[in-house]
Protein backbone atom coordinates (compact mmCIF):
# COMPACT_ATOMS: atom_id res chain seq x y z
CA UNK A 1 74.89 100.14 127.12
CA UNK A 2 78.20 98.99 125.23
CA UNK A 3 79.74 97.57 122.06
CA UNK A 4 81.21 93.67 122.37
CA UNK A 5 82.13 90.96 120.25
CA UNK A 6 83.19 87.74 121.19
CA UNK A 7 86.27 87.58 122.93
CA UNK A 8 88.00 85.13 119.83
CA UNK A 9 86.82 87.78 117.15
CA UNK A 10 89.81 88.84 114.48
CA UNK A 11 88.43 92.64 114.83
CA UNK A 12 89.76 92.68 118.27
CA UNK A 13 93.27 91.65 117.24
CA UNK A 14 95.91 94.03 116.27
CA UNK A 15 95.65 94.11 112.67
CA UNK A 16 92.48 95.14 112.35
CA UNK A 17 91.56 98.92 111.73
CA UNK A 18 89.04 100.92 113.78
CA UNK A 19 88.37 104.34 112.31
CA UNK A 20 85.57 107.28 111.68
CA UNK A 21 85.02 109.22 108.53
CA UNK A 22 83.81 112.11 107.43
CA UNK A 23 83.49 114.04 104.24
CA UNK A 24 84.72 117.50 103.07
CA UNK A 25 81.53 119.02 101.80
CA UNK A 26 79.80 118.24 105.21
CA UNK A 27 82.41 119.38 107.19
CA UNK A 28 84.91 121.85 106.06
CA UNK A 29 82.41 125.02 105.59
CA UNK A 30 85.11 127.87 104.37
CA UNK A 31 83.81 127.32 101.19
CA UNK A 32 84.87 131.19 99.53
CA UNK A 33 88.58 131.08 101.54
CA UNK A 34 91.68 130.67 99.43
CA UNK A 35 90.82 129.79 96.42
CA UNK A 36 88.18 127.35 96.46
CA UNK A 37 85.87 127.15 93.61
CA UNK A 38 81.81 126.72 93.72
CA UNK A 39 81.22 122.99 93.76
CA UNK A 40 77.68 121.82 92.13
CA UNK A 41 76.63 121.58 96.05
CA UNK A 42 77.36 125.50 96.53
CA UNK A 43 74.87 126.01 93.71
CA UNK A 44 72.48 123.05 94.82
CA UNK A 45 71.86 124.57 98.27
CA UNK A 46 71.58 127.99 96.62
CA UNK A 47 68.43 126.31 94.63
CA UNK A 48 65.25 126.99 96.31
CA UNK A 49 63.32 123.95 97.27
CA UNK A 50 66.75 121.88 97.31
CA UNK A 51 67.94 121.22 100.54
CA UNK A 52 65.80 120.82 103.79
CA UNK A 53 65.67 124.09 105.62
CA UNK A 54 67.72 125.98 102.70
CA UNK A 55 71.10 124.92 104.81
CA UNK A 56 73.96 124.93 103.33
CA UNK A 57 77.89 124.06 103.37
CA UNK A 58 79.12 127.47 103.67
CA UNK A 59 79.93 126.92 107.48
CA UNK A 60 78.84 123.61 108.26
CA UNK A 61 80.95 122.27 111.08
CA UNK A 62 84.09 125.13 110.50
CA UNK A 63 86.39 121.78 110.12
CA UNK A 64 88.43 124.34 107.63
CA UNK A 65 89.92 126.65 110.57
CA UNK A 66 88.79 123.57 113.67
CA UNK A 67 90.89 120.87 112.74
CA UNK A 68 93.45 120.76 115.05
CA UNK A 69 90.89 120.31 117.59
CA UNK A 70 89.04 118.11 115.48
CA UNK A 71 92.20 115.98 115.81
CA UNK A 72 92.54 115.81 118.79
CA UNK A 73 88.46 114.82 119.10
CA UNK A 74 89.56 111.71 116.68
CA UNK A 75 92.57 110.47 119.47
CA UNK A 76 90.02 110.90 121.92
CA UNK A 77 87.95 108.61 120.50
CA UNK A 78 90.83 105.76 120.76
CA UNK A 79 90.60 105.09 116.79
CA UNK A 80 93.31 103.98 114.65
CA UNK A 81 92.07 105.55 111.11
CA UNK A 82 90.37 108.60 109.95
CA UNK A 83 88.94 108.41 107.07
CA UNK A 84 88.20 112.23 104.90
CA UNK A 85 88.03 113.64 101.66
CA UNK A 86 89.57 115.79 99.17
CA UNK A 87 87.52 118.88 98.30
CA UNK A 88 88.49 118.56 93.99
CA UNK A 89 87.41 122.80 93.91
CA UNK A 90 90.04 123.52 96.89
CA UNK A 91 92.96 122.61 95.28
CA UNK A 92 92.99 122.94 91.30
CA UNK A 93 92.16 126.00 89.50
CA UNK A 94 89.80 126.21 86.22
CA UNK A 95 93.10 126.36 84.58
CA UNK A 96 93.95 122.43 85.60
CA UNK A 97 97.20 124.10 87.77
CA UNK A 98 97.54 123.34 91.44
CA UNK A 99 95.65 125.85 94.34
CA UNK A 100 98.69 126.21 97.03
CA UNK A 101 96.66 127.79 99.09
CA UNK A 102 93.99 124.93 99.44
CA UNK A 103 97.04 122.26 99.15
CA UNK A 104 98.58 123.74 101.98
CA UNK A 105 95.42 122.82 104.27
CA UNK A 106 95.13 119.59 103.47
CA UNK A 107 98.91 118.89 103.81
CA UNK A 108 99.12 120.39 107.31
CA UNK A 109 96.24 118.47 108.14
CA UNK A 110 97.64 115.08 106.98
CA UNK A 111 100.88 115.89 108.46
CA UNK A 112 99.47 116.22 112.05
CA UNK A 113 97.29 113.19 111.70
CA UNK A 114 100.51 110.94 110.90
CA UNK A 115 102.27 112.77 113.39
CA UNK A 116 99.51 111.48 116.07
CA UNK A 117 100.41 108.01 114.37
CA UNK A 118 96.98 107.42 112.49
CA UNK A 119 96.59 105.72 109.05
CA UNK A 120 95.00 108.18 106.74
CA UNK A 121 92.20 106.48 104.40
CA UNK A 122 91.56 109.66 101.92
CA UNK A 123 88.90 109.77 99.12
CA UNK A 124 89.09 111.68 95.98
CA UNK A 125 85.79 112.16 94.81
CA UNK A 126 83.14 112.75 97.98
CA UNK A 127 80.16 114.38 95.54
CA UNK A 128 82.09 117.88 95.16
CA UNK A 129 82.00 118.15 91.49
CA UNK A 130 83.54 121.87 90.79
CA UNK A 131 80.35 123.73 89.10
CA UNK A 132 82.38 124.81 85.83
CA UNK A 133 82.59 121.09 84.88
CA UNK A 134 78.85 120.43 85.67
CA UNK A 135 78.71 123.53 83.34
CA UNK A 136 80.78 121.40 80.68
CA UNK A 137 78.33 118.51 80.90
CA UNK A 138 79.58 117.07 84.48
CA UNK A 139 80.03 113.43 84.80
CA UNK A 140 77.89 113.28 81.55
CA UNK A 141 80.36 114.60 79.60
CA UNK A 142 83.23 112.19 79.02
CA UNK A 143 85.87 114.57 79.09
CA UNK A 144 85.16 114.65 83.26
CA UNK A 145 86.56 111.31 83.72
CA UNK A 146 90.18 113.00 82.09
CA UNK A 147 89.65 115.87 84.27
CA UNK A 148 89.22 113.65 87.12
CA UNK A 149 92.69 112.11 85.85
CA UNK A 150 94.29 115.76 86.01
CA UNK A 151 93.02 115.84 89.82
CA UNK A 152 94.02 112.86 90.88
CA UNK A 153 97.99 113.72 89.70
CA UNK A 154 97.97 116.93 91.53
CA UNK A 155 96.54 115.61 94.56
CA UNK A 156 98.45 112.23 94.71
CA UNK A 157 101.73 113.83 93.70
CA UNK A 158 101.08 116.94 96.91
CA UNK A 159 99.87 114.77 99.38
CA UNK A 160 100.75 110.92 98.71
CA UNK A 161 103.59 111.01 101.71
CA UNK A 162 100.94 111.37 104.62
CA UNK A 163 98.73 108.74 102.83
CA UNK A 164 97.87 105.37 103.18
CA UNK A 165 95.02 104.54 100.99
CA UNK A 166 93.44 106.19 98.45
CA UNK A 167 89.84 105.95 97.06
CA UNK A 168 89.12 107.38 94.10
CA UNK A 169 85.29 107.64 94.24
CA UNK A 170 82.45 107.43 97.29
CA UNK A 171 79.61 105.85 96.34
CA UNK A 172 79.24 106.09 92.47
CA UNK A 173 76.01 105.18 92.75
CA UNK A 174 74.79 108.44 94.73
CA UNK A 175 76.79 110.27 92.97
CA UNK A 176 75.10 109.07 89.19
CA UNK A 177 71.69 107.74 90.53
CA UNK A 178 70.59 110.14 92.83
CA UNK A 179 72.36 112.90 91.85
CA UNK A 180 71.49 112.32 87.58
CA UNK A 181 68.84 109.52 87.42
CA UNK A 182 66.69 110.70 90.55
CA UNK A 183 67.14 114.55 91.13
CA UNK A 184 67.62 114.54 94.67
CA UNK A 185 70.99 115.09 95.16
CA UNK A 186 73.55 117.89 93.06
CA UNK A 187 73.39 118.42 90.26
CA UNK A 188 69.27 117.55 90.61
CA UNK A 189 69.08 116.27 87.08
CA UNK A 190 66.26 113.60 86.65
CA UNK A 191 66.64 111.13 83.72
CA UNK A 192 66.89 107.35 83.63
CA UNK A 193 69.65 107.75 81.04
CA UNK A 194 71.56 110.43 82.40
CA UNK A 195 72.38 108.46 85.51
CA UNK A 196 73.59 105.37 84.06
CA UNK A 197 75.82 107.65 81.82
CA UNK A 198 77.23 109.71 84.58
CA UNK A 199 77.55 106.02 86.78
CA UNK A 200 79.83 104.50 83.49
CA UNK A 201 81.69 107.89 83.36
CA UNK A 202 82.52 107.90 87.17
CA UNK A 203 83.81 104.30 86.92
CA UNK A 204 85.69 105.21 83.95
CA UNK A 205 87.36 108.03 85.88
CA UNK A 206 88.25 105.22 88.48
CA UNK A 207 89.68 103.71 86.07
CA UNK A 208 92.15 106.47 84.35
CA UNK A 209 93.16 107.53 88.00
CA UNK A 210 94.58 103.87 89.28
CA UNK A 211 97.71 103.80 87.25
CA UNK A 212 98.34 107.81 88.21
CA UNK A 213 97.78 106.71 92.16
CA UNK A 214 100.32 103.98 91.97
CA UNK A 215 102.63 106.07 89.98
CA UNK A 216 102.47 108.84 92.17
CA UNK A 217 101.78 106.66 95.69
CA UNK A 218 103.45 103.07 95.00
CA UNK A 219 103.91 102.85 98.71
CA UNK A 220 99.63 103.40 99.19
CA UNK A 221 96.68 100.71 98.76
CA UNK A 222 94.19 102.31 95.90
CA UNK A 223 90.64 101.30 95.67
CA UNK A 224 87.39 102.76 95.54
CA UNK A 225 84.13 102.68 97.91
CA UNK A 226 80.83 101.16 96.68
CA UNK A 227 77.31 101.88 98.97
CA UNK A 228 74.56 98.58 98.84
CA UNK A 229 71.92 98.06 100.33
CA UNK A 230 70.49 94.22 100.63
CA UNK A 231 67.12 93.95 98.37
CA UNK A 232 64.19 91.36 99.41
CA UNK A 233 61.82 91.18 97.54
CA UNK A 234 57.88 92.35 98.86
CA UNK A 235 56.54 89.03 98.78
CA UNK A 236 56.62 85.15 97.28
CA UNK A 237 55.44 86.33 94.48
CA UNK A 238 57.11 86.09 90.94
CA UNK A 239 56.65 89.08 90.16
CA UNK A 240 57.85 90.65 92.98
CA UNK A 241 61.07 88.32 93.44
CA UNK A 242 61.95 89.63 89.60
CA UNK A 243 61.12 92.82 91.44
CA UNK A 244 63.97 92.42 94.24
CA UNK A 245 66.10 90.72 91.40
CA UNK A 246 65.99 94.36 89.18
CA UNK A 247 66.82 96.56 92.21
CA UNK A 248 69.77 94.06 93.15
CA UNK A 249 71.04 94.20 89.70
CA UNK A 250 70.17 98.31 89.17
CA UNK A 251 71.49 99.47 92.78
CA UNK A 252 74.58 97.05 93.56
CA UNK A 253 75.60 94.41 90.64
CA UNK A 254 75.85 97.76 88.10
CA UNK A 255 78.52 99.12 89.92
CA UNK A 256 80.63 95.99 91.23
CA UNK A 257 80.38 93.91 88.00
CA UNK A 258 81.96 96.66 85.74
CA UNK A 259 85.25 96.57 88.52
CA UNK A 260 85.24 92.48 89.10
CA UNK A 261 84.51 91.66 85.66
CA UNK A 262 84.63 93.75 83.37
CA UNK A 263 81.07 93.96 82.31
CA UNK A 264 77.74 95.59 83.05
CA UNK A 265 75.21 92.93 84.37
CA UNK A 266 74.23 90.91 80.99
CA UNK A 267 70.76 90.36 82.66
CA UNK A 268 69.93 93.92 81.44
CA UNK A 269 70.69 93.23 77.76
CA UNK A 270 67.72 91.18 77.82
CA UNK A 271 65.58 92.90 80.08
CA UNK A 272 66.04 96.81 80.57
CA UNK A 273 68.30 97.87 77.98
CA UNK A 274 67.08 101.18 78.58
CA UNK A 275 69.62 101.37 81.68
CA UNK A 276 72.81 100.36 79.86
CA UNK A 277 75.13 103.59 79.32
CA UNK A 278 77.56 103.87 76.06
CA UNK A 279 80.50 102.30 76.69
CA UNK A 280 83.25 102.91 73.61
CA UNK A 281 86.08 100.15 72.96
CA UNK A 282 88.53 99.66 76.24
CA UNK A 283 86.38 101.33 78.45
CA UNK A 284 86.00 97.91 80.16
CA UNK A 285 89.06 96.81 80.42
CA UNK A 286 90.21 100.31 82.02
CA UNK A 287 87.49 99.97 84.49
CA UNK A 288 88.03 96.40 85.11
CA UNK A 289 91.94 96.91 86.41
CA UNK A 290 93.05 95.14 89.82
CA UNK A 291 92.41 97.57 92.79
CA UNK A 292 94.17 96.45 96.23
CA UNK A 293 90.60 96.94 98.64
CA UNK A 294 87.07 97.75 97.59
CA UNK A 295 85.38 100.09 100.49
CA UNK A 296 81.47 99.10 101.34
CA UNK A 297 79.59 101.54 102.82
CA UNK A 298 75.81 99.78 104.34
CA UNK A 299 73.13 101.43 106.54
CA UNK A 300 70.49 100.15 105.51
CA UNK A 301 68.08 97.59 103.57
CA UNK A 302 64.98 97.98 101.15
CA UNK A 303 61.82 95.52 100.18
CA UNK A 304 60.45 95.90 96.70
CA UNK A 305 57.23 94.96 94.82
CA UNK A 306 56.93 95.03 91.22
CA UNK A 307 55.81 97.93 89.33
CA UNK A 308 55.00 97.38 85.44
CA UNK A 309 56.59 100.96 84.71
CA UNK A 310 60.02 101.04 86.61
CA UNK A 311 60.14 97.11 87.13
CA UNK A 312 60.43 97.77 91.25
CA UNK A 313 59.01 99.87 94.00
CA UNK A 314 59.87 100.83 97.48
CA UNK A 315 57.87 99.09 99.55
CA UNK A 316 57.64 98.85 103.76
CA UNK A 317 58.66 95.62 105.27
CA UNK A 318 55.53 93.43 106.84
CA UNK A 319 57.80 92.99 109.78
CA UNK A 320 57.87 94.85 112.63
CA UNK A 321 60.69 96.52 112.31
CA UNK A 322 63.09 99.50 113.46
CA UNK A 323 63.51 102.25 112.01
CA UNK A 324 66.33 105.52 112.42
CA UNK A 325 65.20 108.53 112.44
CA UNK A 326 66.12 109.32 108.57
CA UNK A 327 63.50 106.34 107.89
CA UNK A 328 65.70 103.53 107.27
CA UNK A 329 65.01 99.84 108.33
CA UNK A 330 67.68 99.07 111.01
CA UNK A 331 68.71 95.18 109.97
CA UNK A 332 72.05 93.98 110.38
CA UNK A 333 71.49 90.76 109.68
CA UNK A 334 71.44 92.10 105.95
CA UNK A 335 74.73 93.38 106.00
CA UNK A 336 76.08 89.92 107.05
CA UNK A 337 73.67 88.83 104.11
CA UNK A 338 74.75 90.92 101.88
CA UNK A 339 78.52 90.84 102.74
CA UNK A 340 78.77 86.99 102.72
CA UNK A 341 76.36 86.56 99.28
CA UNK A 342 78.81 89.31 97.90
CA UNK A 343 82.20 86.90 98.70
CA UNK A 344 80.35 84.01 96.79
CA UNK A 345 79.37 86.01 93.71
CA UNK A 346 82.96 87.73 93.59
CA UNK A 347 87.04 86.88 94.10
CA UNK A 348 86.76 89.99 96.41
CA UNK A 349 89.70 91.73 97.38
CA UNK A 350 90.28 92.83 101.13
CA UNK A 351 87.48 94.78 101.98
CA UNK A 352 86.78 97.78 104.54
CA UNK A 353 83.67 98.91 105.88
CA UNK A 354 83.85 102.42 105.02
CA UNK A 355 80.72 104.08 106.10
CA UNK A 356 78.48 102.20 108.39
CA UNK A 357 76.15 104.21 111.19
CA UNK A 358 72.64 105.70 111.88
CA UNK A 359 71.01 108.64 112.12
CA UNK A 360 68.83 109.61 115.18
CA UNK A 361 67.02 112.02 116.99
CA UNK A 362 69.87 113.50 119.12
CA UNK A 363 69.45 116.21 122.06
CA UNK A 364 71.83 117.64 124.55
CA UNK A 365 70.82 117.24 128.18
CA UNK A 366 72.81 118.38 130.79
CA UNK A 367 76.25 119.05 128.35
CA UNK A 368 75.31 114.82 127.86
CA UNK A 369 73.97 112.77 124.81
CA UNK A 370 72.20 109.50 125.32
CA UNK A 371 71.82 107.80 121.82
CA UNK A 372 71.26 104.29 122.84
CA UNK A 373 69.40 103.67 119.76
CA UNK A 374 72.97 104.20 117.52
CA UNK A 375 75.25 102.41 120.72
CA UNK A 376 72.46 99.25 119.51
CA UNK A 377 73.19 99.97 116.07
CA UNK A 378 76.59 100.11 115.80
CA UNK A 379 76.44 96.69 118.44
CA UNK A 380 74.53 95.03 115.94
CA UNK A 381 76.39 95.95 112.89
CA UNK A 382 79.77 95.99 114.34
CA UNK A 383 79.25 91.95 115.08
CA UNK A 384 77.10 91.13 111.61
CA UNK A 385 80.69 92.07 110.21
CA UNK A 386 82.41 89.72 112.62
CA UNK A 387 79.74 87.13 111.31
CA UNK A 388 80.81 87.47 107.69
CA UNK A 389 84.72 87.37 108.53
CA UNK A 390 83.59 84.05 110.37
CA UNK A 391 81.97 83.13 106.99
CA UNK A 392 85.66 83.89 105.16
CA UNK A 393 85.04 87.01 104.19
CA UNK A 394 88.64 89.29 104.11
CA UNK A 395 87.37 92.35 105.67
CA UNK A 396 90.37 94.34 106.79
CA UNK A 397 88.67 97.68 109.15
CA UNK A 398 85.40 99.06 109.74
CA UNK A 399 84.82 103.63 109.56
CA UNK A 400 81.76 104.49 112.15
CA UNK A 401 79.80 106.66 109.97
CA UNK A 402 80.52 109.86 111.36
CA UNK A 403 83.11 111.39 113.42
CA UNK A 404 80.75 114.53 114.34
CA UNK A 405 77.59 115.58 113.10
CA UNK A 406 77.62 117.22 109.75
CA UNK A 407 76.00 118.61 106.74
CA UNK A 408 73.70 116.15 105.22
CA UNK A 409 73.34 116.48 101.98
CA UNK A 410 69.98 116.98 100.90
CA UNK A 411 68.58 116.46 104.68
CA UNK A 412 70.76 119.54 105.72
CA UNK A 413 71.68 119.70 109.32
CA UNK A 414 67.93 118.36 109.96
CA UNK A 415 69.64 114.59 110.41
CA UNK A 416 72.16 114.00 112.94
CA UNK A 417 75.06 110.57 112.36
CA UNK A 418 77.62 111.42 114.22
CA UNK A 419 79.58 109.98 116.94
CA UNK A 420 79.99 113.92 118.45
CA UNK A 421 77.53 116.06 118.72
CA UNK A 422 78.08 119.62 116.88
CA UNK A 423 76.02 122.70 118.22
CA UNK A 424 76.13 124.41 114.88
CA UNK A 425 75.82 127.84 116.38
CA UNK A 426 79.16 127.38 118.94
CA UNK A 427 80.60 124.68 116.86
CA UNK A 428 80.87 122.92 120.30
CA UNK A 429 81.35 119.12 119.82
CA UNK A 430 80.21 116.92 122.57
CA UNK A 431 81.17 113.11 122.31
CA UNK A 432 77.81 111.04 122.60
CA UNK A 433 77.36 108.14 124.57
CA UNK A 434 77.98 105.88 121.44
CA UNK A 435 81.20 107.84 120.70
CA UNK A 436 82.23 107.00 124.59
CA UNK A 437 80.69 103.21 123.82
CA UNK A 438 82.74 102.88 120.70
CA UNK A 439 85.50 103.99 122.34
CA UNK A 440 85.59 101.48 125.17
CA UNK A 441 85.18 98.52 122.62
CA UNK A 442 88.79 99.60 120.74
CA UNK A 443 90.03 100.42 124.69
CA UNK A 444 88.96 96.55 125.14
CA UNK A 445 91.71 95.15 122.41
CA UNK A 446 94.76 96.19 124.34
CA UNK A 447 93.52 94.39 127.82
């Protein structure tokens, strides 16, 4: 099995980026070594009940004292980019000064992957909240978002000359929603209101860190990434196309409105004013400033049927359909959907695919991984972004979703996305057959 696109596509010509990504939670593991402070997912895996087989980050995949050879995994897989973040507890104290120690990791890091010659996509905020904020009032406290400010100097002003782009947040919306609204992810609040706070606090944190990133790194893009998914609606039915219209506006127009125009969606004035946060005078117009690339990040899509109480419900499509083996609907064609809809509703700027890959049921045979299921996936979703670039969408690179397996957040190591197979008790990597099929597409650029 192999990756292709048509022998005309712009992803095959030299200005496009291929990269993988990873995060620094579900990787780096050394989390009591040099300094490092508890992050709310030290204390979230230390919760009973919290995290699928009570794993947690303390080891994970031992990227912390591994990453030269993890290096020299990512040239072996041919890509241009790598794409990591910033642990915030490594490298500031409580005090707000700089950790060296934690610094000095990251810099030697950066310096080898430039030295390799790849461009460095780094992200600020990848969930990691240090615990004696969430102690403060975490991202629903509004002081955060200045704290966030303090973070981004120090890291910006250390490591800006091995950097190429910076993104200040991952996914704000799993890192309010799901992590303040829904309960399922650190800190494991659960309250409708909290997560819309924490979401308008996050973005406002965006905002105060832009001018600091292009003081500190003029010569760097800065951005931020954004996860959708595409929302259909259950059925013809009114009710249930309001239902799909609510989960569009709640999950994805909430958190790209606020940076394109300045404004949470006005549909929810009118409708659910219950989900609108507090916004005080300016706040908009912080959030709202130009930002040189907007990161997407898509696995997956969702079907929804209306429920009187939360306006939508989950909902199985009445297709017969694929699934991965986290239980998500494997459909491309909505991320060429949802991509192309996205460049008619918005002027976007240039876009990357930041996360984009599948989790499946992975075993070792004979030192050899056969995950055709992910070589289709990627296929599939690799080429519905070639179909929106035909459609005039500016989409710049694409990050396979992950370099190695990893820590999965609330899954633990119970789900497997990477490209490289970890044994968790050698911290052997293996490169799958998708890493090998991914490979041989970028390989297929330079013939």
């Amino acid at each position: 099995m192999s990756i292709t696109l048509p022998s005309n596509s712009k992803m095959l010509t030299p200005n496009f980026i291929f990269g993988v990504a990873t995060a620094a939670f579900q990787i780096e593991g050394a989390t009591d070594i040099d300094n490092r402070l508890p992050s709310i997912w030290d204390t979230f895996c230390a919760t009973p009940g919290k995290v699928k087989g009570a794993d947690n980050g303390n080891i994970a995949c031992d990227h912390y004292h591994l990453w030269e050879q993890d290096i020299e995994l990512i040239k072996d897989l041919g890509v241009d980019a790598y794409r990591l973040s910033i642990a915030w507890p490594r490298i500031m104290t409580k005090e707000g000064e700089a950790n060296e120690a934690g610094l000095n990791f990251y810099r030697n890091l950066l310096k080898k992957l430039k030295a390799e010659g790849l461009k460095v996509f780094v992200t600020l905020y990848h969930w990691d909240l240090p615990q004696y904020l969430e102690d403060k009032g975490g991202w629903l406290s509004r002081e955060t978002a200045y704290q966030f400010k303090q973070y981004t100097d120090i890291a910006t002003k250390e490591l800006s000359e091995w950097v190429d782009s910076w993104a200040t947040f991952n996914e704000p919306f799993c890192a309010a929603i799901v992590g303040y609204e829904l309960g399922v992810h650190a800190p494991g609040l659960a309250k409708p209101e909290y997560g819309r706070q924490a979401a308008h606090h996050i973005l406002l944190a965006h905002g105060l860190a832009m001018p600091i990133i292009r003081k500190n790194a003029p010569q760097a893009q800065a951005g931020i990434v954004l996860n959708m998914n595409r929302s259909y609606a259950a059925s013809e039915k009114a009710e249930d196309q309001f239902a799909g219209l609510m989960r569009e506006t709640l999950d994805n127009q909430f958190f790209i409105e606020p940076l394109m125009k300045g404004q949470y969606p006005q549909i929810l004035k009118t409708v659910a004013p219950q989900y609108l946060p507090r916004v005080l005078p300016g706040d908009m117009e912080v959030i709202s400033q130009p930002i040189d690339f907007l990161g997407m990040n898509f696995y997956t899509c969702n079907h929804n049927a209306y429920d009187p109480e939360n306006l939508f419900k989950d909902v199985k499509s009445k297709s017969d359909v694929e699934y991965t083996d986290i239980g998500w609907e494997v459909a491309p064609h909505a991320f060429a959907e949802l991509l192309i809809n996205l460049n008619k509703q918005y002027d976007l700027p240039p876009m990357f695919i930041t996360e984009n890959g599948a989790a499946c049921d992975d075993t070792i045979i004979d030192g050899a991984v056969n995950d055709e299921q992910r070589i289709r996936y990627l296929n599939d979703h690799i080429n519905s972004v070639n179909t929106a670039i035909e459609a005039g969408v500016d989409i710049r690179g694409y990050f396979a979703w992950s370099l190695m397996d990893n820590f999965e957040w609330a899954e633990g190591y119970s789900k497997r996305f990477g490209l490289t197979y970890v044994d968790y008790e050698t911290q052997k990597r293996t490169i799958k057959k998708s890493g090998h099929a991914y490979r041989s597409l970028l390989n297929s650029r330079k013939i």
